[in-house]
Protein backbone atom coordinates (compact mmCIF):
# COMPACT_ATOMS: atom_id res chain seq x y z
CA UNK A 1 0.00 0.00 0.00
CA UNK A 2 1.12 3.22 -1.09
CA UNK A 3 1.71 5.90 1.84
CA UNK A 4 0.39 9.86 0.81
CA UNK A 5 3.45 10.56 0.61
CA UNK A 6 4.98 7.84 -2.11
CA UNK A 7 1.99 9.15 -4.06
CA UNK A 8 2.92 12.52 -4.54
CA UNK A 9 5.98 11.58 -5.03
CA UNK A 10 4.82 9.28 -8.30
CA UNK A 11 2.87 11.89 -9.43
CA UNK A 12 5.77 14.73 -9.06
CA UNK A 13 7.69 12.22 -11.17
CA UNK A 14 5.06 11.46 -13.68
CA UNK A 15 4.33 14.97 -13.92
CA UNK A 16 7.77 15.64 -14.46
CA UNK A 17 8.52 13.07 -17.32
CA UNK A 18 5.65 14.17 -19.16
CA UNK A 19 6.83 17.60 -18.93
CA UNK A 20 9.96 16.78 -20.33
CA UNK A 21 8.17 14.33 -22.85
CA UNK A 22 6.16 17.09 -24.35
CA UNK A 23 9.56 19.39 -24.60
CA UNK A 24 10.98 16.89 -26.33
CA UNK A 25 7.71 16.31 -28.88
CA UNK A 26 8.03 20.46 -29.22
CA UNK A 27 11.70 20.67 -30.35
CA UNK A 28 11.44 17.75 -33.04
CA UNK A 29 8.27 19.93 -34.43
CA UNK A 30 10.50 22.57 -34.60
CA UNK A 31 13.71 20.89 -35.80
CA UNK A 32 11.60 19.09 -38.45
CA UNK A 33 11.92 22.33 -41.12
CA UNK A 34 8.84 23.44 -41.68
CA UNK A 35 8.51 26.10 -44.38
CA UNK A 36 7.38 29.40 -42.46
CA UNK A 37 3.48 29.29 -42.05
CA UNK A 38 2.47 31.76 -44.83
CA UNK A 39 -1.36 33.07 -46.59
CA UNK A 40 -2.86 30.67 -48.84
CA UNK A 41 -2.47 26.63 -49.11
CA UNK A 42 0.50 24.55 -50.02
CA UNK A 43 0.73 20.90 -50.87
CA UNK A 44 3.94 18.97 -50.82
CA UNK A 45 5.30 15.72 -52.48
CA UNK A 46 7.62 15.12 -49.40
CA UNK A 47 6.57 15.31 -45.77
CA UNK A 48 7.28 18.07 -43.41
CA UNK A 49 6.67 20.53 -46.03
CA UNK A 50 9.47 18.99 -48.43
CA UNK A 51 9.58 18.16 -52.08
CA UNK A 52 7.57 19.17 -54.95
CA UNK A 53 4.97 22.17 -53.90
CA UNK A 54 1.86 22.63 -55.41
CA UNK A 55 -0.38 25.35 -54.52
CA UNK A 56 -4.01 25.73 -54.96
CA UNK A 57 -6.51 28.05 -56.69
CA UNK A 58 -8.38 28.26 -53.11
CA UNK A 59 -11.15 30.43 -55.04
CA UNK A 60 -11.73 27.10 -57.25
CA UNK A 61 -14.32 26.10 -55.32
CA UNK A 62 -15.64 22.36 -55.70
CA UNK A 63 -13.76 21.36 -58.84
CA UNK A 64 -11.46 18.14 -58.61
CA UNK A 65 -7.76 18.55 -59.20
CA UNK A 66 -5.81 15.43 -60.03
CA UNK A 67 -1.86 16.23 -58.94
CA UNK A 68 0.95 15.35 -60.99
CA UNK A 69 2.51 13.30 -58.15
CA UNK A 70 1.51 12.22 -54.88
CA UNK A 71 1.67 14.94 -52.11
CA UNK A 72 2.62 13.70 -48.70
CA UNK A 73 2.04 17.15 -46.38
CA UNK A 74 0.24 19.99 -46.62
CA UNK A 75 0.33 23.58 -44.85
CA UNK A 76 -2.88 25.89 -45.26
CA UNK A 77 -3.68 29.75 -44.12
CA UNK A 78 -6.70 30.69 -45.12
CA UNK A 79 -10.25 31.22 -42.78
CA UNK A 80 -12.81 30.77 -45.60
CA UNK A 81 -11.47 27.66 -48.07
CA UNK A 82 -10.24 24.77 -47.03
CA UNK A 83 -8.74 21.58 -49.17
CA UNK A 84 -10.17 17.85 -48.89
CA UNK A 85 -7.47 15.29 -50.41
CA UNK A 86 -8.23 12.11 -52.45
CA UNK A 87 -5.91 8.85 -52.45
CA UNK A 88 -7.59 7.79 -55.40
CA UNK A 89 -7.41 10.03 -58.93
CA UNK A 90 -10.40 12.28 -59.63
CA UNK A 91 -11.82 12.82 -55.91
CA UNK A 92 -11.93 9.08 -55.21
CA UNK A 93 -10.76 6.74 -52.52
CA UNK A 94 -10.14 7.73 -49.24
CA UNK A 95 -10.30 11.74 -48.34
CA UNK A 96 -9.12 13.75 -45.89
CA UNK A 97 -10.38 17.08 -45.13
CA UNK A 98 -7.65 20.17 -43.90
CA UNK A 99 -9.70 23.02 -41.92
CA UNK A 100 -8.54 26.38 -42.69
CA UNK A 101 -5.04 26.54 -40.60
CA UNK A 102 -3.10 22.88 -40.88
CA UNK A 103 0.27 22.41 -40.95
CA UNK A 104 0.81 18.17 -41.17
CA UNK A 105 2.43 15.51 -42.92
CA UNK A 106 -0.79 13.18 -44.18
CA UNK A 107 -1.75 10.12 -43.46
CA UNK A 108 -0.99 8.56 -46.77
CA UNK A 109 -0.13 10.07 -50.59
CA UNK A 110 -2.79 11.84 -52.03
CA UNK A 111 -3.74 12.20 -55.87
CA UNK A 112 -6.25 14.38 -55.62
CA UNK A 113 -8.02 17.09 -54.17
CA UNK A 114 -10.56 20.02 -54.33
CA UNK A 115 -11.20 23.39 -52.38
CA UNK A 116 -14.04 23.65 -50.00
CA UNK A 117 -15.80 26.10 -47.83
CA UNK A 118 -14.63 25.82 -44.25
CA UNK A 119 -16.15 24.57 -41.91
């Protein structure tokens, strides 16, 4: 049985590592290279912003864009459009949608995508 004391202790210590955890999680972010986070939306054929860019009308509202290669990141700025990505060519397969103000490596390539109104 744990005494009150041993149990702040374990929690100072838990508190601790997770402190140090989440510095840790913070300076790979930042080490990772990011472009700077600028107006309009970028989409990348490497992750962490890397590679190819490709950069969207985001007044082309609703049409489907098929990309020339996969993108693996994207980084959008924008609080009225927004960009939903296709792993399958012509809007098809599996999407994922952006919001207005992403920065993030995806969760698989894309090959397609359209503007949409945020949300």
């Amino acid at each position: 049985m744990f005494t009150p004391r041993a149990k702040l202790r374990t929690a100072a210590a838990t508190a601790t590592m997770a402190a140090a955890l989440i510095g840790l999680g913070a300076g790979a972010a930042n080490a990772a290279g990011w472009p700077p986070l600028q107006p309009g939306a970028f989409l990348y054929s490497g992750t962490t912003g890397t590679g190819t860019v490709t950069k969207p009308d985001l007044a082309d509202f609703g049409t489907c864009h098929n990309l020339s290669q996969p993108v693996r990141s994207i980084q959008i700025a924008n609080g009225s459009a927004s960009v939903e990505l296709y792993s399958g060519a012509d809007c098809t397969g599996w999407s994922w949608a952006s919001g207005s103000l992403t920065q993030t490596d995806l969760p698989v390539a894309e090959l397609s995508y359209r503007v949409v109104a945020a949300t």
